[in-house]
N, C-alpha and C. Protein backbone atom coordinates (compact mmCIF):
# COMPACT_ATOMS: atom_id res chain seq x y z
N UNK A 1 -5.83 16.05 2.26
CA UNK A 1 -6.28 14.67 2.27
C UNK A 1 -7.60 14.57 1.49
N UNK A 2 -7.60 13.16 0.94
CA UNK A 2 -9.05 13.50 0.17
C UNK A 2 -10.27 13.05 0.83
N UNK A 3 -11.19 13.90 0.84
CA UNK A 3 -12.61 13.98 1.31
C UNK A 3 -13.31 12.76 1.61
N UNK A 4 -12.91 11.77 1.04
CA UNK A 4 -13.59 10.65 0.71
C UNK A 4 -12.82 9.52 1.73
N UNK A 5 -11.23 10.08 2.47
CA UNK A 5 -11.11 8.96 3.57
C UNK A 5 -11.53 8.76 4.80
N UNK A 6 -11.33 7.86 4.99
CA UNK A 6 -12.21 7.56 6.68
C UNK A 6 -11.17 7.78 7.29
N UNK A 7 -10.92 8.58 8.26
CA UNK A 7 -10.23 9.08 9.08
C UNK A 7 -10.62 8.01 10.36
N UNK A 8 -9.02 7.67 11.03
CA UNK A 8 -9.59 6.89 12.11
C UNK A 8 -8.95 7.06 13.26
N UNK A 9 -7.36 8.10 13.28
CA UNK A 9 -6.96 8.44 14.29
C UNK A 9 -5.87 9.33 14.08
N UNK A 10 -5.62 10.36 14.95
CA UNK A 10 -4.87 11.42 14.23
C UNK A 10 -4.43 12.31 15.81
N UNK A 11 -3.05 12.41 15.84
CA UNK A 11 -2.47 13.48 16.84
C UNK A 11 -1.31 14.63 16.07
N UNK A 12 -0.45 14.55 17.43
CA UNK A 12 0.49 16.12 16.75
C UNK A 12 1.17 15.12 15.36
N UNK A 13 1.80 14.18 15.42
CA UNK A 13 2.62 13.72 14.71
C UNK A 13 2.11 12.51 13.58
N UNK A 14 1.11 11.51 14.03
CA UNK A 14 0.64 10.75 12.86
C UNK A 14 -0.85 10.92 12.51
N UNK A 15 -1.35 10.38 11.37
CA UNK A 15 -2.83 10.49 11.12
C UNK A 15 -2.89 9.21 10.59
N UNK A 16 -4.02 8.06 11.16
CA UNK A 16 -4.46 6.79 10.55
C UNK A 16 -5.65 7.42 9.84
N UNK A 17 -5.76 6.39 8.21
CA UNK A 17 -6.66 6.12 7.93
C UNK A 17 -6.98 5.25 6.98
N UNK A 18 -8.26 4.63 6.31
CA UNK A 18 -9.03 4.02 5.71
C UNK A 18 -8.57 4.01 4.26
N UNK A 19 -7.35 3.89 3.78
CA UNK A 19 -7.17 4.29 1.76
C UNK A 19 -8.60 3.89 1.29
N UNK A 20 -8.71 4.56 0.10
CA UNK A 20 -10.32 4.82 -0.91
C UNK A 20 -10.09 3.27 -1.44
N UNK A 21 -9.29 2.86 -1.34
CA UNK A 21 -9.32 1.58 -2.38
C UNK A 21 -8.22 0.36 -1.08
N UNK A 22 -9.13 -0.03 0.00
CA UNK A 22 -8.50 -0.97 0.75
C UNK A 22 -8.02 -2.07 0.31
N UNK A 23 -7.21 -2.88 0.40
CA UNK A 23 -7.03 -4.37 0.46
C UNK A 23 -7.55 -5.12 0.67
N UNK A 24 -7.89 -4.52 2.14
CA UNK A 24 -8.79 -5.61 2.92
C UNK A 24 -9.67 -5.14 3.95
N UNK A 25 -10.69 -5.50 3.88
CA UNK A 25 -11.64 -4.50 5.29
C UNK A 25 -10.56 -4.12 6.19
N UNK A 26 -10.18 -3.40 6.69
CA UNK A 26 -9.61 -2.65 8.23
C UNK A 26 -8.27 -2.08 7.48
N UNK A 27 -8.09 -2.13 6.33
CA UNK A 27 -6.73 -2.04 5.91
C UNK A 27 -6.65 -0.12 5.99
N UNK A 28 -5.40 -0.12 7.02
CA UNK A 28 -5.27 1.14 7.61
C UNK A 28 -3.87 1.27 7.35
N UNK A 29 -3.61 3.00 7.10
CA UNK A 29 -2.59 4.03 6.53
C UNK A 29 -2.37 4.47 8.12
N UNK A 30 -1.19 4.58 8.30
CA UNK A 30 -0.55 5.23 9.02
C UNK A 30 0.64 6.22 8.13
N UNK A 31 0.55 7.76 8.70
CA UNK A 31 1.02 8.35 7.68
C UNK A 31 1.75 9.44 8.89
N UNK A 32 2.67 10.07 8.25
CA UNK A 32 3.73 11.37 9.46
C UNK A 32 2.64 12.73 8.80
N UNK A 33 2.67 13.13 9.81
CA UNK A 33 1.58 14.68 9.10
C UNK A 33 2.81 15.34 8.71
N UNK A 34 3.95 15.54 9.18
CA UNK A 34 5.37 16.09 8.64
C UNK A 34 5.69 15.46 7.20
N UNK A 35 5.59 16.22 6.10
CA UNK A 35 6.13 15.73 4.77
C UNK A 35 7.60 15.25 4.33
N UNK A 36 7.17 13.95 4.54
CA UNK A 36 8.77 13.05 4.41
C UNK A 36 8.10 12.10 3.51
N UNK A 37 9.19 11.98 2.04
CA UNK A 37 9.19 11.37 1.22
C UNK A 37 9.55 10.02 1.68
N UNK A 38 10.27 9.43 2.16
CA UNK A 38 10.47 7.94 2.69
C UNK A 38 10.86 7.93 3.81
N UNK A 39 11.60 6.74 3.82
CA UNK A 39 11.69 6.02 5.19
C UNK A 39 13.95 6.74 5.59
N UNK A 40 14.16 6.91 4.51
CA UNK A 40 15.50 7.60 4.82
C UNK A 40 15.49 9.10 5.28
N UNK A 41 14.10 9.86 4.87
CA UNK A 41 13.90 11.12 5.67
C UNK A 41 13.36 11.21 7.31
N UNK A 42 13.39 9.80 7.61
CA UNK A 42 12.72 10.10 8.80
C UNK A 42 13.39 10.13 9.94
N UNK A 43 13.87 11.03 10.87
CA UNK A 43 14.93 11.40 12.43
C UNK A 43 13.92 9.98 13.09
N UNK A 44 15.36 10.06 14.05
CA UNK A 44 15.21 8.47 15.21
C UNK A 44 14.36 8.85 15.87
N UNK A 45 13.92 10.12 16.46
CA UNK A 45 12.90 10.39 17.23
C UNK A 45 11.55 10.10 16.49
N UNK A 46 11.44 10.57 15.52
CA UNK A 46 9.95 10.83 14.71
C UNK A 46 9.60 8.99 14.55
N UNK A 47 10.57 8.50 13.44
CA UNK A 47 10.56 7.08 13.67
C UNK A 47 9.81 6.45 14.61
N UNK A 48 10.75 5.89 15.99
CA UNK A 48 10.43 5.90 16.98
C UNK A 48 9.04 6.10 17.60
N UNK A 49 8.34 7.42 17.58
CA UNK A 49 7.23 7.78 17.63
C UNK A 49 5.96 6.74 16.45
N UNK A 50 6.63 6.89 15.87
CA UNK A 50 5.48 6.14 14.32
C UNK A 50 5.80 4.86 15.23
N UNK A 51 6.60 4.25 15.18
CA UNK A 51 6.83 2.42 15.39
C UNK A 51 5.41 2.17 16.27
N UNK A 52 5.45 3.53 17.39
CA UNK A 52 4.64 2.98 18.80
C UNK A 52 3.34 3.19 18.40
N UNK A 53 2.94 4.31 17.51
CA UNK A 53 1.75 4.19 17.00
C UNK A 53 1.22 3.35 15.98
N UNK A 54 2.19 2.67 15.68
CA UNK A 54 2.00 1.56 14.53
C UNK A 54 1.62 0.53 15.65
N UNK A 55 2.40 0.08 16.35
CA UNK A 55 1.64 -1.51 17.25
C UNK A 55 0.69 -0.62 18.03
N UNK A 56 0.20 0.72 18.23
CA UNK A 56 -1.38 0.59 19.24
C UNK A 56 -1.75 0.50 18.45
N UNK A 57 -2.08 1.24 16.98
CA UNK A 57 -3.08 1.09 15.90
C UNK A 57 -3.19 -0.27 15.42
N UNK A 58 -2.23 -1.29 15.24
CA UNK A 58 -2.42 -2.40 14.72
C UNK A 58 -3.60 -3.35 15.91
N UNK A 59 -3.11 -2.74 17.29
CA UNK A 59 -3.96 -3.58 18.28
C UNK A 59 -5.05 -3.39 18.03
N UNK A 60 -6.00 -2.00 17.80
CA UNK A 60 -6.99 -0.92 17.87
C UNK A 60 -7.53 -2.65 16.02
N UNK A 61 -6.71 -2.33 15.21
CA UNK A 61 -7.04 -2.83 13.90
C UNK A 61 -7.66 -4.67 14.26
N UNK A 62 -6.98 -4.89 15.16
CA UNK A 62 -7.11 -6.15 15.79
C UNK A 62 -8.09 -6.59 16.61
N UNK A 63 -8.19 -5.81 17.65
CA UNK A 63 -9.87 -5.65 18.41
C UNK A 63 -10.56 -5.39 17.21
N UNK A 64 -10.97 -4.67 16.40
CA UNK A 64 -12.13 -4.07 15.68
C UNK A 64 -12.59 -5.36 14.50
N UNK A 65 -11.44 -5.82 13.61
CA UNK A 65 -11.96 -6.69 12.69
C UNK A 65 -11.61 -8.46 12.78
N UNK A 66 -10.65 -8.50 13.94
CA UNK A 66 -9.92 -9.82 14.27
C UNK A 66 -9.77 -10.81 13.20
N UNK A 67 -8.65 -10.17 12.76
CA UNK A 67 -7.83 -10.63 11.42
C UNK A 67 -7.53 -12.17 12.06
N UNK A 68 -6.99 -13.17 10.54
CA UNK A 68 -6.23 -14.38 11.41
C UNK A 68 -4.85 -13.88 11.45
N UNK A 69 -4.36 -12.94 10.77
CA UNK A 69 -2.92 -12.12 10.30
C UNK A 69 -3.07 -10.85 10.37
N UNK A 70 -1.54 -10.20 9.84
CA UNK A 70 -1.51 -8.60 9.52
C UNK A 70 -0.69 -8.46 9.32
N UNK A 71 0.06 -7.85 8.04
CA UNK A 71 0.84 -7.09 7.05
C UNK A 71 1.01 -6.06 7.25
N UNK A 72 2.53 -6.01 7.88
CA UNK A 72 2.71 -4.00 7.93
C UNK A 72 3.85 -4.34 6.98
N UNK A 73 3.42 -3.32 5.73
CA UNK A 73 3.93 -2.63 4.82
C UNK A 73 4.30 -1.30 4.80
N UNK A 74 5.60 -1.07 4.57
CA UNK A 74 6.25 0.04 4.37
C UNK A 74 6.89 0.34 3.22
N UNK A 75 6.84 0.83 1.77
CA UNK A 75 7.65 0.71 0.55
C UNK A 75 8.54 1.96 0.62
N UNK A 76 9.31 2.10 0.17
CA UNK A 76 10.13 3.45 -0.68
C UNK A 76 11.23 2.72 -1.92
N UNK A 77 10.62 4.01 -2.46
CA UNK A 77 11.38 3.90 -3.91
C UNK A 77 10.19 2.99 -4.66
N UNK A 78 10.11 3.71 -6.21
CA UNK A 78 9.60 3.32 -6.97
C UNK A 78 9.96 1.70 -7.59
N UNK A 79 10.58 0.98 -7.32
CA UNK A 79 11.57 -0.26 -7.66
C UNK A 79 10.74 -1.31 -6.21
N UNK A 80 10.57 -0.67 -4.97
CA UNK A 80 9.59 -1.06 -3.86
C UNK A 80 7.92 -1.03 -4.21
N UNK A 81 7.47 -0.38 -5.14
CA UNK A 81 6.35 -0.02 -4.86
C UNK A 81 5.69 0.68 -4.50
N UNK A 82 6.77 1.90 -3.99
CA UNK A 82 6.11 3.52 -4.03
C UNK A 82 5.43 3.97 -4.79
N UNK A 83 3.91 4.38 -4.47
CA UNK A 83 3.49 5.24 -5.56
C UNK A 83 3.24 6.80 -4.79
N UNK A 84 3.18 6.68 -3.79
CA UNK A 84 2.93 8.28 -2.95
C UNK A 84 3.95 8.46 -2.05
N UNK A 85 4.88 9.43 -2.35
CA UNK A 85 6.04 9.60 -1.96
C UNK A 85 6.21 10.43 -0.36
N UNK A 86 4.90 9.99 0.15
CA UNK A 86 5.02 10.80 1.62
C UNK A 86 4.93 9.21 2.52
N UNK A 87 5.87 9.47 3.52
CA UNK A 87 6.11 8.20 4.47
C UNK A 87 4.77 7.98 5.43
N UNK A 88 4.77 6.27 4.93
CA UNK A 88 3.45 5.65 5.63
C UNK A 88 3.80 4.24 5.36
N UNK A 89 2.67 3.92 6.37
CA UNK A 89 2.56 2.27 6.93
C UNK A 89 1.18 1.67 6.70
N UNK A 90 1.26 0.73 6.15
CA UNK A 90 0.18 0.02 5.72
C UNK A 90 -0.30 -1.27 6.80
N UNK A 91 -1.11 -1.05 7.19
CA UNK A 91 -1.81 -2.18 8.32
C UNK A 91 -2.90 -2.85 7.69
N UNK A 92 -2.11 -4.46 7.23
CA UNK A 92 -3.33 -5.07 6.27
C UNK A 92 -3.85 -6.28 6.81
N UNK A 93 -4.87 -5.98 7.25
CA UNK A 93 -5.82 -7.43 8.08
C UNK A 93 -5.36 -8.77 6.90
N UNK A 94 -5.47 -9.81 7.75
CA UNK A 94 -5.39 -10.69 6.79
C UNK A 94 -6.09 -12.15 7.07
N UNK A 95 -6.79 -12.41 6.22
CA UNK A 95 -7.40 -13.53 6.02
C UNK A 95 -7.15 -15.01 5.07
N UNK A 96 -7.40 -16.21 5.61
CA UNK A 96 -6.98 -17.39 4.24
C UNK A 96 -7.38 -17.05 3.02
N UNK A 97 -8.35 -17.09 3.26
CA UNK A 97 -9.12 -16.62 1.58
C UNK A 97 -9.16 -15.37 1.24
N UNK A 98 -8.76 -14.23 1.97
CA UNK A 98 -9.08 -12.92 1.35
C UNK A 98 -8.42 -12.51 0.06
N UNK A 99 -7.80 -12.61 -1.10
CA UNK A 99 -7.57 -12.91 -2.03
C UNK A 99 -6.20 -12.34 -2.36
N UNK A 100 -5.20 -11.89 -1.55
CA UNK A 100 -4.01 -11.30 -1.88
C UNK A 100 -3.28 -12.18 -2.26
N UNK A 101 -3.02 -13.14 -1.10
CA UNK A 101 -2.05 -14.24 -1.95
C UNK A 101 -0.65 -13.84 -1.06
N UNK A 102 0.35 -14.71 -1.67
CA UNK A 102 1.44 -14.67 -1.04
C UNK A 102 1.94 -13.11 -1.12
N UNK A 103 3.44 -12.87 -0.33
CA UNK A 103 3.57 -11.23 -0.99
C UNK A 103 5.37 -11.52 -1.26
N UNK A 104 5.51 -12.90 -0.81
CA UNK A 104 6.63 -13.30 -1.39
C UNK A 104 7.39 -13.99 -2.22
N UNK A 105 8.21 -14.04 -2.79
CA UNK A 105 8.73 -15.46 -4.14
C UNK A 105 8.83 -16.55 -3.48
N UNK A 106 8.16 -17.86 -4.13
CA UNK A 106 8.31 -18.76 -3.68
C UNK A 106 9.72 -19.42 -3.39
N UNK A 107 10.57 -18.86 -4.49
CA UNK A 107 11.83 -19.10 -4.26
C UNK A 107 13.34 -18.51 -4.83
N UNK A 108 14.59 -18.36 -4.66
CA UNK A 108 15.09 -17.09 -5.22
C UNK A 108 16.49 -18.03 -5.67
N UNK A 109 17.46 -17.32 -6.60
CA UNK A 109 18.57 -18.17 -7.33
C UNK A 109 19.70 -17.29 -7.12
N UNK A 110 19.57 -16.85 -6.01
CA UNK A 110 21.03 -15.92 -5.78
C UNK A 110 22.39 -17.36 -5.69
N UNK A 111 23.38 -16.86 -5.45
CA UNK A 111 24.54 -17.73 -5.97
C UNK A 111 24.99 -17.18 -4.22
N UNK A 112 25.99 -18.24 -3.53
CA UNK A 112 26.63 -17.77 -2.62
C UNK A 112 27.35 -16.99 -2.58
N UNK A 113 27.99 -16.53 -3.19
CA UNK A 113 28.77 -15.69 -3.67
C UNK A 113 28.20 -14.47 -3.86
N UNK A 114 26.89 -14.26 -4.08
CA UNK A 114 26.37 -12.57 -3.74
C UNK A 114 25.81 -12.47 -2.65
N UNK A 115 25.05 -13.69 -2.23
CA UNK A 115 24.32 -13.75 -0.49
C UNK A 115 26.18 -12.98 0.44
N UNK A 116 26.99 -13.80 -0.56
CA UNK A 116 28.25 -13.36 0.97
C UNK A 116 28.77 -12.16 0.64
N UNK A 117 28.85 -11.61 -0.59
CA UNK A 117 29.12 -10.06 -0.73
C UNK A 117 28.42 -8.77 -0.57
N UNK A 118 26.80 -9.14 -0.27
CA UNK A 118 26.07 -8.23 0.07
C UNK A 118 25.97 -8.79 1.61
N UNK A 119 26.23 -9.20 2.19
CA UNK A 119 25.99 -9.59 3.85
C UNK A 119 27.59 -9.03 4.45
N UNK A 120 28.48 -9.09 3.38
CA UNK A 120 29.77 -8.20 4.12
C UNK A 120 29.52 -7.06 4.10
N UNK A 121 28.96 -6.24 2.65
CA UNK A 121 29.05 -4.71 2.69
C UNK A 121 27.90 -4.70 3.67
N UNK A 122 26.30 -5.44 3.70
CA UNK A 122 26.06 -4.56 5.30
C UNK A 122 26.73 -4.88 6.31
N UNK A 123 27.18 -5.73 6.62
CA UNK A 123 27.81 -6.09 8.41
C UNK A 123 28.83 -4.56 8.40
N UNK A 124 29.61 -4.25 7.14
CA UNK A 124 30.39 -3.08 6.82
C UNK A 124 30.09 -2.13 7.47
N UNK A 125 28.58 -2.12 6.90
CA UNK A 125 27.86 -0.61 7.41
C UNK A 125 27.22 -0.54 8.63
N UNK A 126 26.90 -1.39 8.81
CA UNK A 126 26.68 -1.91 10.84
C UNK A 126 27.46 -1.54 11.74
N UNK A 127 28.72 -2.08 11.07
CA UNK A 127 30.06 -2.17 12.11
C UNK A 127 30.00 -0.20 11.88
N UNK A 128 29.96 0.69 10.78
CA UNK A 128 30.38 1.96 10.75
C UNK A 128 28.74 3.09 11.72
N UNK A 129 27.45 1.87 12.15
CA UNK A 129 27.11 2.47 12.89
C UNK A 129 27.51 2.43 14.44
N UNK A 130 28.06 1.58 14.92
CA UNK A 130 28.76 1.48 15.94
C UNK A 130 29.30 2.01 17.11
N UNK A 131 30.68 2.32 15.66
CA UNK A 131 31.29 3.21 15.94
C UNK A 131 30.95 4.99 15.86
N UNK A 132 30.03 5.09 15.32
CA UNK A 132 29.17 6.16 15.08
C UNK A 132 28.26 6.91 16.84
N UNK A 133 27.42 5.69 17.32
CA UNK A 133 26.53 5.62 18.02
C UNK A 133 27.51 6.73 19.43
């Protein structure tokens, strides 16, 4: 890790901290100390584990700078916005004016016809966890 982060909480399985170049005051990394490139390397247990340390840390982020908001970001894949290929969560305070701005399109031109062919192949793959479980 580099020398220069603020370390703000750390056990067997996750380490929060401070990125060198925040977003936004309190803007906190939640990261797996286990080296997993994304979010498809990660077992239901380990997961699981991160989720719960993601809402205490977000509370912990919440007492400390009392955001009016907060942005949990998770990317994988370079096409997402990956640039560091080890799995982490981004906890981004958020304010009216703090200068990010929206993080979504104001508006999108899909055709019904792909909204209903990508909503069959997942229900597809839903239905094949299921039966899986």
């Amino acid at each position: 890790m580099d020398p220069d982060v603020r370390e703000v909480y750390r056990d067997e399985h996750v380490v929060a901290f401070f990125p060198t170049e925040p977003a936004t005051l309190g803007h906190t990394l939640v990261a797996s100390r286990e080296h997993i490139p994304d979010i498809w390397g990660l077992d239901e247990d380990l997961a699981a584990y991160i989720g719960r340390a993601v809402v205490r840390l977000a509370g912990a982020v919440q007492r400390a700078v009392q955001p009016e908001g907060l942005n949990i970001i998770q990317s994988n894949g370079t096409a997402a916005t990956q640039t560091v290929f080890h799995f982490h969560v981004h906890l981004v305070p958020r304010w009216t004016e703090d200068g990010i701005g929206r993080i979504w399109p104001p508006e999108t031109h899909f055709t019904d016809a792909q909204k209903d062919d990508a909503w069959e192949r997942l229900r597809e793959q839903c239905r094949r966890l299921v039966s899986h479980a």
